[in-house]
C-alpha atoms as a PDB file:
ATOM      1  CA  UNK A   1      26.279   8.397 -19.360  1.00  0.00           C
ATOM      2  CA  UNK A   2      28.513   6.281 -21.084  1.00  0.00           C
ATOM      3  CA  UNK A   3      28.066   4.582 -24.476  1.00  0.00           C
ATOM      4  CA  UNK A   4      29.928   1.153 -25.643  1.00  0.00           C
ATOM      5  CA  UNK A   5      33.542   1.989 -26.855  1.00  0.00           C
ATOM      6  CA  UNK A   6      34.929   1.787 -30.330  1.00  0.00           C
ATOM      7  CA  UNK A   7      37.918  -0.313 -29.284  1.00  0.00           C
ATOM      8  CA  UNK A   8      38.312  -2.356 -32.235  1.00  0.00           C
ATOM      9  CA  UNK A   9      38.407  -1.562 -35.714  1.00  0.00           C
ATOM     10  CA  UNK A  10      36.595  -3.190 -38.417  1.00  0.00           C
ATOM     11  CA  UNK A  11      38.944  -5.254 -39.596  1.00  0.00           C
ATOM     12  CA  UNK A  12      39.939  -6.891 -37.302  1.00  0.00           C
ATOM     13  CA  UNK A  13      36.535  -8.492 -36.562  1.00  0.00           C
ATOM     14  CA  UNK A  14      35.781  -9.202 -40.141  1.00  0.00           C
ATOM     15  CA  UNK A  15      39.272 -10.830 -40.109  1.00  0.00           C
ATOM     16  CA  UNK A  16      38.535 -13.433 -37.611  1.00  0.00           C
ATOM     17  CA  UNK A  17      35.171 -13.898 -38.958  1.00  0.00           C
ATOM     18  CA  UNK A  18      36.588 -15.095 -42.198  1.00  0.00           C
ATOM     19  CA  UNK A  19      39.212 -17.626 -40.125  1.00  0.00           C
ATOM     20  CA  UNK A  20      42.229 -15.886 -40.263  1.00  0.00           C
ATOM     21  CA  UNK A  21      44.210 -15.884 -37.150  1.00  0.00           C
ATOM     22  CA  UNK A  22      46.453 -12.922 -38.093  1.00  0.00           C
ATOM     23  CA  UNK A  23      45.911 -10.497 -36.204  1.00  0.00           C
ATOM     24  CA  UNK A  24      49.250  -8.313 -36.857  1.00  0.00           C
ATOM     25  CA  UNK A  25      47.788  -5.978 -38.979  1.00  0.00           C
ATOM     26  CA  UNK A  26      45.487  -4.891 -36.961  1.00  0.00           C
ATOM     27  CA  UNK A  27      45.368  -0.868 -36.583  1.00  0.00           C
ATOM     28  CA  UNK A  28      44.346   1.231 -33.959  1.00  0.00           C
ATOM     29  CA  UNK A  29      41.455   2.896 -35.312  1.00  0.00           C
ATOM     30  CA  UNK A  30      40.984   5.740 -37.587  1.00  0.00           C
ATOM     31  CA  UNK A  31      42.344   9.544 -36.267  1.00  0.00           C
ATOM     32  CA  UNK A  32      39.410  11.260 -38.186  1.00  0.00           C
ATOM     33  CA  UNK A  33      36.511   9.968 -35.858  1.00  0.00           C
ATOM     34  CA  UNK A  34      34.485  12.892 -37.323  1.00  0.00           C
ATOM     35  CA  UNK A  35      32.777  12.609 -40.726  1.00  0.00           C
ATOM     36  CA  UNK A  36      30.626  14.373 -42.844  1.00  0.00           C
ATOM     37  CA  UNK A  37      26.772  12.804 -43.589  1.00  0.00           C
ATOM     38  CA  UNK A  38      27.782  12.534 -46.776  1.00  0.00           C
ATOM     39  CA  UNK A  39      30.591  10.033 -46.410  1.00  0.00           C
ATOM     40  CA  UNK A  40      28.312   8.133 -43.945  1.00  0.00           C
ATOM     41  CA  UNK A  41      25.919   7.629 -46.960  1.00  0.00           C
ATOM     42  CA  UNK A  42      28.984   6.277 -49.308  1.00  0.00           C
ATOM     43  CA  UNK A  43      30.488   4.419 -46.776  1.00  0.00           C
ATOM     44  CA  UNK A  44      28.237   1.764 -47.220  1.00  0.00           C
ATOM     45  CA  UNK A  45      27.651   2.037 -51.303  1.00  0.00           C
ATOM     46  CA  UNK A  46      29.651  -1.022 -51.892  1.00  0.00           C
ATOM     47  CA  UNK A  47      26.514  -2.987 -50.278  1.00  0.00           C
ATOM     48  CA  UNK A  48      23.617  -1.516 -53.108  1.00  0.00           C
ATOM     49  CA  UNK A  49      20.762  -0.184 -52.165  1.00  0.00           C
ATOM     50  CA  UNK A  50      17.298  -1.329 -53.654  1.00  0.00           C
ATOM     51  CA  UNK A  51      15.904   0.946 -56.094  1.00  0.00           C
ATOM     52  CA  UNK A  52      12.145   1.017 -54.679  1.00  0.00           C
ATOM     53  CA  UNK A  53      11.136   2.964 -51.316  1.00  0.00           C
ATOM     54  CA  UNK A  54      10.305  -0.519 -49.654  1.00  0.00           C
ATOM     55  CA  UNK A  55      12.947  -2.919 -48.082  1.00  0.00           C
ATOM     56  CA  UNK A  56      11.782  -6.727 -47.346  1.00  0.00           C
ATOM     57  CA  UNK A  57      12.826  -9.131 -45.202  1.00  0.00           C
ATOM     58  CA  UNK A  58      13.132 -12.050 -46.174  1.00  0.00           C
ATOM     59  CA  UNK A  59       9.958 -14.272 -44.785  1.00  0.00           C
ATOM     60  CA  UNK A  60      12.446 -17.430 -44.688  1.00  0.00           C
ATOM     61  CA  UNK A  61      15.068 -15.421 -42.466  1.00  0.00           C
ATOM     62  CA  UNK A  62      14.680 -16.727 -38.664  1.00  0.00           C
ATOM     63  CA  UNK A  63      17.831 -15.195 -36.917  1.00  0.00           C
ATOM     64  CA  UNK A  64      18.014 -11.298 -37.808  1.00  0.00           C
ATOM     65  CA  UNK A  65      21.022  -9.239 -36.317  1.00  0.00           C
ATOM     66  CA  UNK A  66      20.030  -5.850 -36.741  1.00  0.00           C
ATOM     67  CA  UNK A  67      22.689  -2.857 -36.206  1.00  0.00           C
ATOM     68  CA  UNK A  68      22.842   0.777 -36.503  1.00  0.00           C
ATOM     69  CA  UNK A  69      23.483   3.798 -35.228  1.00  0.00           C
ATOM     70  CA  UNK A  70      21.500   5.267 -32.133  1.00  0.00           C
ATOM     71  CA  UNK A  71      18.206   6.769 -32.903  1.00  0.00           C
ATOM     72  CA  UNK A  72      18.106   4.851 -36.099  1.00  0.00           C
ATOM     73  CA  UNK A  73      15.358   3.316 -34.682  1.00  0.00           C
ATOM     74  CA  UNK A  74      16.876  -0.436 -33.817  1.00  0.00           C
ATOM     75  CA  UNK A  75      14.537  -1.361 -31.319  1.00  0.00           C
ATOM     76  CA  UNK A  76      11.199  -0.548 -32.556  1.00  0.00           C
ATOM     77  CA  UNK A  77      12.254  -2.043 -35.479  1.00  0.00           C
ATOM     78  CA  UNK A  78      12.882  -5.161 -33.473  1.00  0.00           C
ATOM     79  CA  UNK A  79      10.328  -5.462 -31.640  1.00  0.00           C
ATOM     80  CA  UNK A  80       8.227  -5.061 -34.914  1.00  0.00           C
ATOM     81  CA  UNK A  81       9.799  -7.842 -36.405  1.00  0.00           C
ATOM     82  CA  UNK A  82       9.664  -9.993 -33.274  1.00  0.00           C
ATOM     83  CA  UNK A  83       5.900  -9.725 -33.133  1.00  0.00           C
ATOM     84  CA  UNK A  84       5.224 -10.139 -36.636  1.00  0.00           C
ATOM     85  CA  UNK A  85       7.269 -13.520 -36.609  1.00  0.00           C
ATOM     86  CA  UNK A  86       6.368 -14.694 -33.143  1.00  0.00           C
ATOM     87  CA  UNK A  87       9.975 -15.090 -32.305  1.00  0.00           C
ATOM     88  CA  UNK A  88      11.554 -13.839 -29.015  1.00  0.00           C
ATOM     89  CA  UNK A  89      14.093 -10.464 -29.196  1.00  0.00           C
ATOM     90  CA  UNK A  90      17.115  -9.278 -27.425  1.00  0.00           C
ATOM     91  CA  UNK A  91      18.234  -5.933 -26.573  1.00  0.00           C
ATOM     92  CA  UNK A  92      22.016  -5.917 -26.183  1.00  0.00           C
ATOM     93  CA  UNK A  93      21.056  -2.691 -24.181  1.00  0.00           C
ATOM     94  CA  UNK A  94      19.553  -4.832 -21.432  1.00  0.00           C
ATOM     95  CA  UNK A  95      22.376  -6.994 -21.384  1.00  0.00           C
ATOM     96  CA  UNK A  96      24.758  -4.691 -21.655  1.00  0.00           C
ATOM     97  CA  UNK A  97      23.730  -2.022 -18.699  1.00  0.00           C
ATOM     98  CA  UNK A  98      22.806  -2.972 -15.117  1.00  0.00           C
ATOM     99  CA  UNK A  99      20.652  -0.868 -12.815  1.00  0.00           C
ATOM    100  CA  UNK A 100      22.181   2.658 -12.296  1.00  0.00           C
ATOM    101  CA  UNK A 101      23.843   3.044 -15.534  1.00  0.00           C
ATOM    102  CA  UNK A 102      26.225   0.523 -14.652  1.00  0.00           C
ATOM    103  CA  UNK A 103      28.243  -1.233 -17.085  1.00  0.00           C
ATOM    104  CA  UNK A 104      27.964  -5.234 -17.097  1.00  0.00           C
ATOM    105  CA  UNK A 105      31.611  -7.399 -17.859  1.00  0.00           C
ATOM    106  CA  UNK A 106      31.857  -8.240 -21.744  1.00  0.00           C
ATOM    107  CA  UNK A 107      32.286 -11.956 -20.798  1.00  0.00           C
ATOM    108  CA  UNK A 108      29.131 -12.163 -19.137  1.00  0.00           C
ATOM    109  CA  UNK A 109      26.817 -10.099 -21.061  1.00  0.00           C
ATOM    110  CA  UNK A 110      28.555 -12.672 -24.160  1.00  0.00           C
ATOM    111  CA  UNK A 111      27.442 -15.309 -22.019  1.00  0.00           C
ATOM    112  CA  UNK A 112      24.460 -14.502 -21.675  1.00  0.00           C
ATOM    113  CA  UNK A 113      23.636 -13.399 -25.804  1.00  0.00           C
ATOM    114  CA  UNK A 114      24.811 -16.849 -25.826  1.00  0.00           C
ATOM    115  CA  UNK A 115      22.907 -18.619 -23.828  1.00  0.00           C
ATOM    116  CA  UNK A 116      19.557 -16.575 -25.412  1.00  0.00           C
ATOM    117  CA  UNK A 117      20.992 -17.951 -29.047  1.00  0.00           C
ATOM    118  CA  UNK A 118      21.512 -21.614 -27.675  1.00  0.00           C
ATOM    119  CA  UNK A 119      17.873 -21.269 -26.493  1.00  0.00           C
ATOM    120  CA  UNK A 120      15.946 -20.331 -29.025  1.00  0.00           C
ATOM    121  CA  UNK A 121      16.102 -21.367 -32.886  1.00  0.00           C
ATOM    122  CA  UNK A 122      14.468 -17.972 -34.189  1.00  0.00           C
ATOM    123  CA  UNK A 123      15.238 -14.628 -33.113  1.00  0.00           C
ATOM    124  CA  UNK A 124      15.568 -11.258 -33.891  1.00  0.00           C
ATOM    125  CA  UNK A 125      18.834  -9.326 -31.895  1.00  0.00           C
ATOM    126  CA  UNK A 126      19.500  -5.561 -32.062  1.00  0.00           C
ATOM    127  CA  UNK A 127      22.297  -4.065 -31.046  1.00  0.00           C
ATOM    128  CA  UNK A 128      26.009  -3.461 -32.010  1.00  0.00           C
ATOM    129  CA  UNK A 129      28.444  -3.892 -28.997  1.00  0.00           C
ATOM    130  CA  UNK A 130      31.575  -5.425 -31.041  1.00  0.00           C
ATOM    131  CA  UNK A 131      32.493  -7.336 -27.600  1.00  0.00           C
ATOM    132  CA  UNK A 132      29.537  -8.865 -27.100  1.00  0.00           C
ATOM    133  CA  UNK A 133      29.418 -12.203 -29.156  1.00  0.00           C
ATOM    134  CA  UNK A 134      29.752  -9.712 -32.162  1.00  0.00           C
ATOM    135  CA  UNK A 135      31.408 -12.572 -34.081  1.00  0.00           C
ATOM    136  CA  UNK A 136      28.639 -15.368 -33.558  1.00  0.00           C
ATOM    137  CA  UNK A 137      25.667 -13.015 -33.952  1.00  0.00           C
ATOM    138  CA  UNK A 138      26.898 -12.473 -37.465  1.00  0.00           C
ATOM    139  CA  UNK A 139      27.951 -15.331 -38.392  1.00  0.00           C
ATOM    140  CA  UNK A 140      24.595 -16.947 -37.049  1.00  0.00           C
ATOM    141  CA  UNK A 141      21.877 -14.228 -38.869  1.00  0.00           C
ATOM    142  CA  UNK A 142      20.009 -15.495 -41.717  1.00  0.00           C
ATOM    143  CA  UNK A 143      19.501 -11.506 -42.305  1.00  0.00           C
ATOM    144  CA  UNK A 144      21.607  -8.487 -41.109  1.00  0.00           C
ATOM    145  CA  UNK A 145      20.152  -5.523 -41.276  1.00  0.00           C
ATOM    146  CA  UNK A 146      21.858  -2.158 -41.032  1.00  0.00           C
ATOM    147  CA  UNK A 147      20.181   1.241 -40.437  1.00  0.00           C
ATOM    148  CA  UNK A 148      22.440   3.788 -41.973  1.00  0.00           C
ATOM    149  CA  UNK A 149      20.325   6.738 -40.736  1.00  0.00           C
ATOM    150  CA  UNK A 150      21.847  10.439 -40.845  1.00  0.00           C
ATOM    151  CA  UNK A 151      22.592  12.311 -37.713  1.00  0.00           C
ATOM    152  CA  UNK A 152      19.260  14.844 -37.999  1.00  0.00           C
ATOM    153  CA  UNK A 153      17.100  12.251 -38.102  1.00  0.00           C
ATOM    154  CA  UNK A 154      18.795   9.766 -35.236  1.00  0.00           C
ATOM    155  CA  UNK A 155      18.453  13.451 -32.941  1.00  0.00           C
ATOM    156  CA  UNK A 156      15.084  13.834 -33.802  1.00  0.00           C
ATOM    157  CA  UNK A 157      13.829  10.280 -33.211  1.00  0.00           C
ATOM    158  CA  UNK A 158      15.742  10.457 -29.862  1.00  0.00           C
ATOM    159  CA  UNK A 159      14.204  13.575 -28.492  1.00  0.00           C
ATOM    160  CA  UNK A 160      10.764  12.103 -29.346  1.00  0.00           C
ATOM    161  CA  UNK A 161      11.753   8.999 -27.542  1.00  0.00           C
ATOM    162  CA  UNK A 162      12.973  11.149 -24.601  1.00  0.00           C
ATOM    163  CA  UNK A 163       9.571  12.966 -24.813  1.00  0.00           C
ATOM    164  CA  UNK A 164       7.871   9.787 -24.426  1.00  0.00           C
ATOM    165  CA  UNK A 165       9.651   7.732 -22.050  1.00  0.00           C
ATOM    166  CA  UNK A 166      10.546  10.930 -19.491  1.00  0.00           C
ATOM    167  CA  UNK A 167      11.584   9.420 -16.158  1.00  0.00           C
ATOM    168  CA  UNK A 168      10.371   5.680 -16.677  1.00  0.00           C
ATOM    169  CA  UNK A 169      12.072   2.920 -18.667  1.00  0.00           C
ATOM    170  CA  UNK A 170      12.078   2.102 -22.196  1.00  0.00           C
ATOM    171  CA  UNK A 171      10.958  -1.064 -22.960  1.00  0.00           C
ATOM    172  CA  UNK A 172      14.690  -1.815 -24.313  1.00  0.00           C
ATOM    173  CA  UNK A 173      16.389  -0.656 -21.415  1.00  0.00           C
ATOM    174  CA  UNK A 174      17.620  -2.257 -18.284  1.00  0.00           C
ATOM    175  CA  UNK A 175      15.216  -1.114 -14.868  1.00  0.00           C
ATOM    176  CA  UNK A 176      16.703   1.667 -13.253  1.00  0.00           C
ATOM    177  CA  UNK A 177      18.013   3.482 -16.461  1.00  0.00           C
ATOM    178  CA  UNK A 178      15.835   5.770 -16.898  1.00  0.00           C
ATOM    179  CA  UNK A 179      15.728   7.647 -20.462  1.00  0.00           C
ATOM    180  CA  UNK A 180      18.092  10.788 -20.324  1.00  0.00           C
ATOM    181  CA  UNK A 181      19.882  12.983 -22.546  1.00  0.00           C
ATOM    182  CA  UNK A 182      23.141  14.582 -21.738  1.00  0.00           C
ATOM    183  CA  UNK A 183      25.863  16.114 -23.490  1.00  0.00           C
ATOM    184  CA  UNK A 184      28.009  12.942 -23.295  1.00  0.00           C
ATOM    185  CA  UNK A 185      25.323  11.240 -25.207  1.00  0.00           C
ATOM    186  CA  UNK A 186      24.674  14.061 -27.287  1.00  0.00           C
ATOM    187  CA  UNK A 187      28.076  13.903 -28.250  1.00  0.00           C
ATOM    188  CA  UNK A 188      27.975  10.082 -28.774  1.00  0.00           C
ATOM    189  CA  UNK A 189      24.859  10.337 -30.968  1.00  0.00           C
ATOM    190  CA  UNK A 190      26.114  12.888 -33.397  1.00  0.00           C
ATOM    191  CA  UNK A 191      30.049  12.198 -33.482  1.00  0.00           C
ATOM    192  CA  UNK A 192      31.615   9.567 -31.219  1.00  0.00           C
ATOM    193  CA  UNK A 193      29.305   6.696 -32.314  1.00  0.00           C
ATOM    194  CA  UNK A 194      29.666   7.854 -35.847  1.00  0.00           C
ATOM    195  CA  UNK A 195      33.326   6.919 -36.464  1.00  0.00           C
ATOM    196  CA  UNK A 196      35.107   5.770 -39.278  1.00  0.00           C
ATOM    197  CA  UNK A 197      35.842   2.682 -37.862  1.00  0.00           C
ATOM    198  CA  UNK A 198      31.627   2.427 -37.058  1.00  0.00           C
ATOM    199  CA  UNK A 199      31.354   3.077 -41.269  1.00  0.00           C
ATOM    200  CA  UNK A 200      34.184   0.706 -41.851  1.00  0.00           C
ATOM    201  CA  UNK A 201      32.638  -1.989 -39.767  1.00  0.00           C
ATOM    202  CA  UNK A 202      29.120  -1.558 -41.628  1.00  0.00           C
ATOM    203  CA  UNK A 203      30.865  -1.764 -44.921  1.00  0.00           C
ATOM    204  CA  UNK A 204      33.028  -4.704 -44.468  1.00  0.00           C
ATOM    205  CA  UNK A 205      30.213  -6.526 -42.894  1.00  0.00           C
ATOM    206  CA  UNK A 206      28.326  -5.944 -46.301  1.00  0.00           C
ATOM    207  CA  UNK A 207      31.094  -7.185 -47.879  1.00  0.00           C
ATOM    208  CA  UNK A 208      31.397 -10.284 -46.211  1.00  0.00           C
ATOM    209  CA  UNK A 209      27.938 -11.338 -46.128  1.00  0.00           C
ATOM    210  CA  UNK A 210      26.512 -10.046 -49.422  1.00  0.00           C
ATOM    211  CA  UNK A 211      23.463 -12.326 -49.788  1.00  0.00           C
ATOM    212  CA  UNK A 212      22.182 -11.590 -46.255  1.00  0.00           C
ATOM    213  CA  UNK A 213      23.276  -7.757 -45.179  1.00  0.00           C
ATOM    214  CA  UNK A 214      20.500  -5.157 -46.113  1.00  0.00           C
ATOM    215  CA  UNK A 215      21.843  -1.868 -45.736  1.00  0.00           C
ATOM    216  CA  UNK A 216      18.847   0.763 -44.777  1.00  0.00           C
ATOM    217  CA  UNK A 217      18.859   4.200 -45.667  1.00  0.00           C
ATOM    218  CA  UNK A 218      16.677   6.265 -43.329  1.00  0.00           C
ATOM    219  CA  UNK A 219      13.456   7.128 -45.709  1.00  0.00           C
ATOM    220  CA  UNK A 220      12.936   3.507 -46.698  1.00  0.00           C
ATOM    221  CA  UNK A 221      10.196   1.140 -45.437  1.00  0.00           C
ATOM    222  CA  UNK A 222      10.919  -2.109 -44.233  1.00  0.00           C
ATOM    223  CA  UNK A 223       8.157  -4.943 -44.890  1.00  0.00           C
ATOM    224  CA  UNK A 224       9.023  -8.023 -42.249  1.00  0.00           C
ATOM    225  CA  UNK A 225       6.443 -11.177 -43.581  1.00  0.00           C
ATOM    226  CA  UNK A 226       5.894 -13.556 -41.023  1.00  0.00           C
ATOM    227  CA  UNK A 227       8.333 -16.311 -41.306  1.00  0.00           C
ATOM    228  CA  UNK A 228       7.677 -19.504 -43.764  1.00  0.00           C
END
């Protein structure tokens, strides 16, 4: 099974984000892919944490990116929020795949995040996918939130969810892509998709949205008011 690509770095996204055309410096990603939990944590420290065990949303936010690595638990956390505030949610993962684990073009699936966010004045989004109307999604949240979850926990959470949703569909996930682990995804979920360039991305996005980015570890609870 494949799982989106990490074909641009950070900065480069963040770049464009704050207007800058120049793209020359861009760099090709970062050789050590692998990293310990513990730099995961600090990768993010430049965004602070809260000092309690609760995280709130804000009740006035009504576009909410959320991000995070898989098994962090981005969906149920969407849908969560979604039905607290009434307001419709996308899964990038139904846009993204296509019956049969088939991939869907980044210009459509954009399209089509696009056409959702012209639609609809409140809504909650989950998902990364960098070339999927990454830019506008950010620059469009009232609230980002990102799930910095360690590894253990994002395996644990996933072989519950495979568990539960054993040759059906999650409610996230595209018909026909029925909930399977495999050592491709394995390998996604506790070093591929946990990249430098993945930390990098997380920070930088903290950095250039500090009064909206909440930065999650795993252990904290996340109150979501209704919106205002």
């Amino acid at each position: 099974m494949k799982r989106q690509p990490d074909d641009e770095d950070a900065e480069s996204v963040l770049r464009r984000q704050s207007g800058s055309g120049d793209h020359s410096g861009e760099r090709s990603g970062d050789r050590n892919s692998a990293y310990s939990e513990e730099s995961a944590r600090t990768s993010t420290a430049d965004c602070e944490y809260p000092h309690s065990s609760v995280v709130t949303v804000p009740s006035n936010a009504r576009r909410i990116a959320i991000l995070g690595y898989s098994g962090s638990g981005k969906s149920t956390l969407a849908r969560r929020i979604a039905s607290e505030r009434s307001c419709p949610v996308l899964h990038l993962d139904m846009v993204h795949w296509l019956p049969g684990w088939q991939e869907r073009g980044n210009q459509d699936a954009s399209r089509k995040v696009e056409d959702f966010m012209d639609s609809h004045s409140t809504w909650v989004i989950e998902g990364n996918y960098r070339n999927i109307a990454f830019e506008r999604r950010m620059r469009e949240s009232d609230c980002i939130i990102i799930l910095n979850v360690n590894r253990i926990t994002c395996l644990r959470r996933v072989l519950r969810r495979r568990l539960h949703y054993r040759h059906t569909n999650r409610p996230d996930m595209t018909l026909g892509c029925n909930d399977k682990i495999d050592l491709e995804f394995l390998a996604w979920l506790l070093w591929k998709g946990r990249s430098g360039r993945r930390a990098k991305l997380y920070r930088s996005l903290a950095h250039t949205y500090p009064d909206r980015c909440i930065v999650v570890p795993g252990r904290m609870q996340i109150q979501a008011p209704g919106i205002l």
